[in-house]
C-alpha atoms as a PDB file:
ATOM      1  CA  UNK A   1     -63.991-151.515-198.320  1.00  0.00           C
ATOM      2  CA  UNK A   2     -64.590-148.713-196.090  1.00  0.00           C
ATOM      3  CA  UNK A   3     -66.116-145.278-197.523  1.00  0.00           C
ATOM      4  CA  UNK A   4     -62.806-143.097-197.547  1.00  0.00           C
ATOM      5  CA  UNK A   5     -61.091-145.827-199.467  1.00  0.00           C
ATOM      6  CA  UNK A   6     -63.844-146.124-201.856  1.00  0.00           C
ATOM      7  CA  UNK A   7     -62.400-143.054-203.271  1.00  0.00           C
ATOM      8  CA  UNK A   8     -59.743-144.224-204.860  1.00  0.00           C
ATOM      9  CA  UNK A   9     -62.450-146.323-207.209  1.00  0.00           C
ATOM     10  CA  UNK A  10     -64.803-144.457-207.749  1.00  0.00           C
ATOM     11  CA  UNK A  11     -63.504-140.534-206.306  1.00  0.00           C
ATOM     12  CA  UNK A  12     -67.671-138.979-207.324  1.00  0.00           C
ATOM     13  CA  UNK A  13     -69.822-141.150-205.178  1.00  0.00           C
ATOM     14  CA  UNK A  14     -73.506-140.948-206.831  1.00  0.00           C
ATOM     15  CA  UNK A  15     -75.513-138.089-204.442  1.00  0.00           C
ATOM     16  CA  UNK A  16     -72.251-136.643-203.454  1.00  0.00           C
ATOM     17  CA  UNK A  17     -71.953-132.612-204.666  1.00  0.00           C
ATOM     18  CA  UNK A  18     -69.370-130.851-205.542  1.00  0.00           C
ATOM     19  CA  UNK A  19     -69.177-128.030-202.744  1.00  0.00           C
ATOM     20  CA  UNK A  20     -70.401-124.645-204.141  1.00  0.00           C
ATOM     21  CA  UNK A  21     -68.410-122.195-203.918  1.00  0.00           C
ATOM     22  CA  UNK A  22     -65.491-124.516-203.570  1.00  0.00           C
ATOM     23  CA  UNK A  23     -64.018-124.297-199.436  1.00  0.00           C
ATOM     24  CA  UNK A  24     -60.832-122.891-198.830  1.00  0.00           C
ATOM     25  CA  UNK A  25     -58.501-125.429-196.866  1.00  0.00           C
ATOM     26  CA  UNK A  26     -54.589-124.669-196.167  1.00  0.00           C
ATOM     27  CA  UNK A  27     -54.488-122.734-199.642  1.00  0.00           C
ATOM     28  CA  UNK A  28     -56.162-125.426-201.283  1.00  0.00           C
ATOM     29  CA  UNK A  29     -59.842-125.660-202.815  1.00  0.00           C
ATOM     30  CA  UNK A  30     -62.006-128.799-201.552  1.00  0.00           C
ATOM     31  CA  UNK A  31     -64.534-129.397-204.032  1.00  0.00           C
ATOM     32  CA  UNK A  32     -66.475-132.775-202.771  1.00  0.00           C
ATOM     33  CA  UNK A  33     -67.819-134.016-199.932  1.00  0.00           C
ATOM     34  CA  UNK A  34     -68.268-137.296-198.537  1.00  0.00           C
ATOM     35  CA  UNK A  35     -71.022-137.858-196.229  1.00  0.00           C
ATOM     36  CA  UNK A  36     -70.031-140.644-193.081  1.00  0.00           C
ATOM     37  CA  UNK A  37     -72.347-140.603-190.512  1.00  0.00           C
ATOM     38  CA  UNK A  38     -71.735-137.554-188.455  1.00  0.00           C
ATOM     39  CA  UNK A  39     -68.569-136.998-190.191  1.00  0.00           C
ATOM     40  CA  UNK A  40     -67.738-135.025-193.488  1.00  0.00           C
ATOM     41  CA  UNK A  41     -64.820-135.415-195.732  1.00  0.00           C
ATOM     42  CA  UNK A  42     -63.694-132.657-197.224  1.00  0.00           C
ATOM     43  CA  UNK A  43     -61.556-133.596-200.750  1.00  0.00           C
ATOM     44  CA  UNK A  44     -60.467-132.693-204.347  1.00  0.00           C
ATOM     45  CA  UNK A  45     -60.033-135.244-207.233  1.00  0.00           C
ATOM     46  CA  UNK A  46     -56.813-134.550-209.688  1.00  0.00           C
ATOM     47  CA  UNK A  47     -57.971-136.715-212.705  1.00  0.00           C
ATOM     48  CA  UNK A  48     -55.371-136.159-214.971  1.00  0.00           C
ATOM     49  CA  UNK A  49     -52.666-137.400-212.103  1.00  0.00           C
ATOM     50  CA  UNK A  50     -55.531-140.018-210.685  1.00  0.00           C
ATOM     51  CA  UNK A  51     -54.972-138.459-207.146  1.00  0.00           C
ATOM     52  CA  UNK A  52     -57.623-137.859-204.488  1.00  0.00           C
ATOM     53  CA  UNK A  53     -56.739-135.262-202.111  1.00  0.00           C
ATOM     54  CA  UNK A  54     -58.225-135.228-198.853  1.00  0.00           C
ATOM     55  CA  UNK A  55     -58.343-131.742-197.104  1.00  0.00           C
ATOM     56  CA  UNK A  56     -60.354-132.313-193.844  1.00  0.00           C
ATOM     57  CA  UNK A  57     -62.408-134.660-192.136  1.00  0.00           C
ATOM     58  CA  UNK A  58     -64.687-132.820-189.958  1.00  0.00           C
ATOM     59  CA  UNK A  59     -67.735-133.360-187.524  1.00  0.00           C
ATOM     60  CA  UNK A  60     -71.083-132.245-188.901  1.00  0.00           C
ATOM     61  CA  UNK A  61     -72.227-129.033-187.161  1.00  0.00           C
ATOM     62  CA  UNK A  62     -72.587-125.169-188.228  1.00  0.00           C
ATOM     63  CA  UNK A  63     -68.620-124.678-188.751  1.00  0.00           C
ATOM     64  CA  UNK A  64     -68.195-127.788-191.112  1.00  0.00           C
ATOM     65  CA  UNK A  65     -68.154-125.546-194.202  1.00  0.00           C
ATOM     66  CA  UNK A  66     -66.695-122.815-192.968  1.00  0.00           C
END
C-alpha cells in the first residue's frame, strides 16, 4: 500500500506532526504532514465524517510551508 493511501487506515502516521500554526491552503487549514522522500503532503483529517483531506503535495524546499 503506498504512503498516501495509508491514510485512509491509519490518517496520524507515528512521527508525523501536526503543522504548528496550522498552513493556510485555498481557505482551508492543513494540519499534518506526510513526509515522502523529497515530497510533503500537506492534509487535514475530519474524524467525525472519516475523511482525509489532502491540500497539497509539495517538493521539500524553503517555500513548502509557506
Amino acid at each position: 500500500m503506498r504512503p498516501v493511501e495509508h491514510l485512509s487506515v491509519c490518517p496520524r502516521p507515528f512521527g508525523e506532526p501536526k503543522i504548528k500554526p496550522p498552513l493556510i491552503i485555498y481557505h482551508f487549514s492543513a494540519q499534518y504532514h506526510l513526509r515522502i522522500g523529497r515530497w510533503r503532503v500537506l492534509y487535514d483529517v475530519d474524524d467525525q465524517r472519516r475523511i482525509v483531506w489532502i491540500f497539497a503535495l509539495r517538493k521539500r524546499d524553503e517555500q513548502t510551508y509557506q
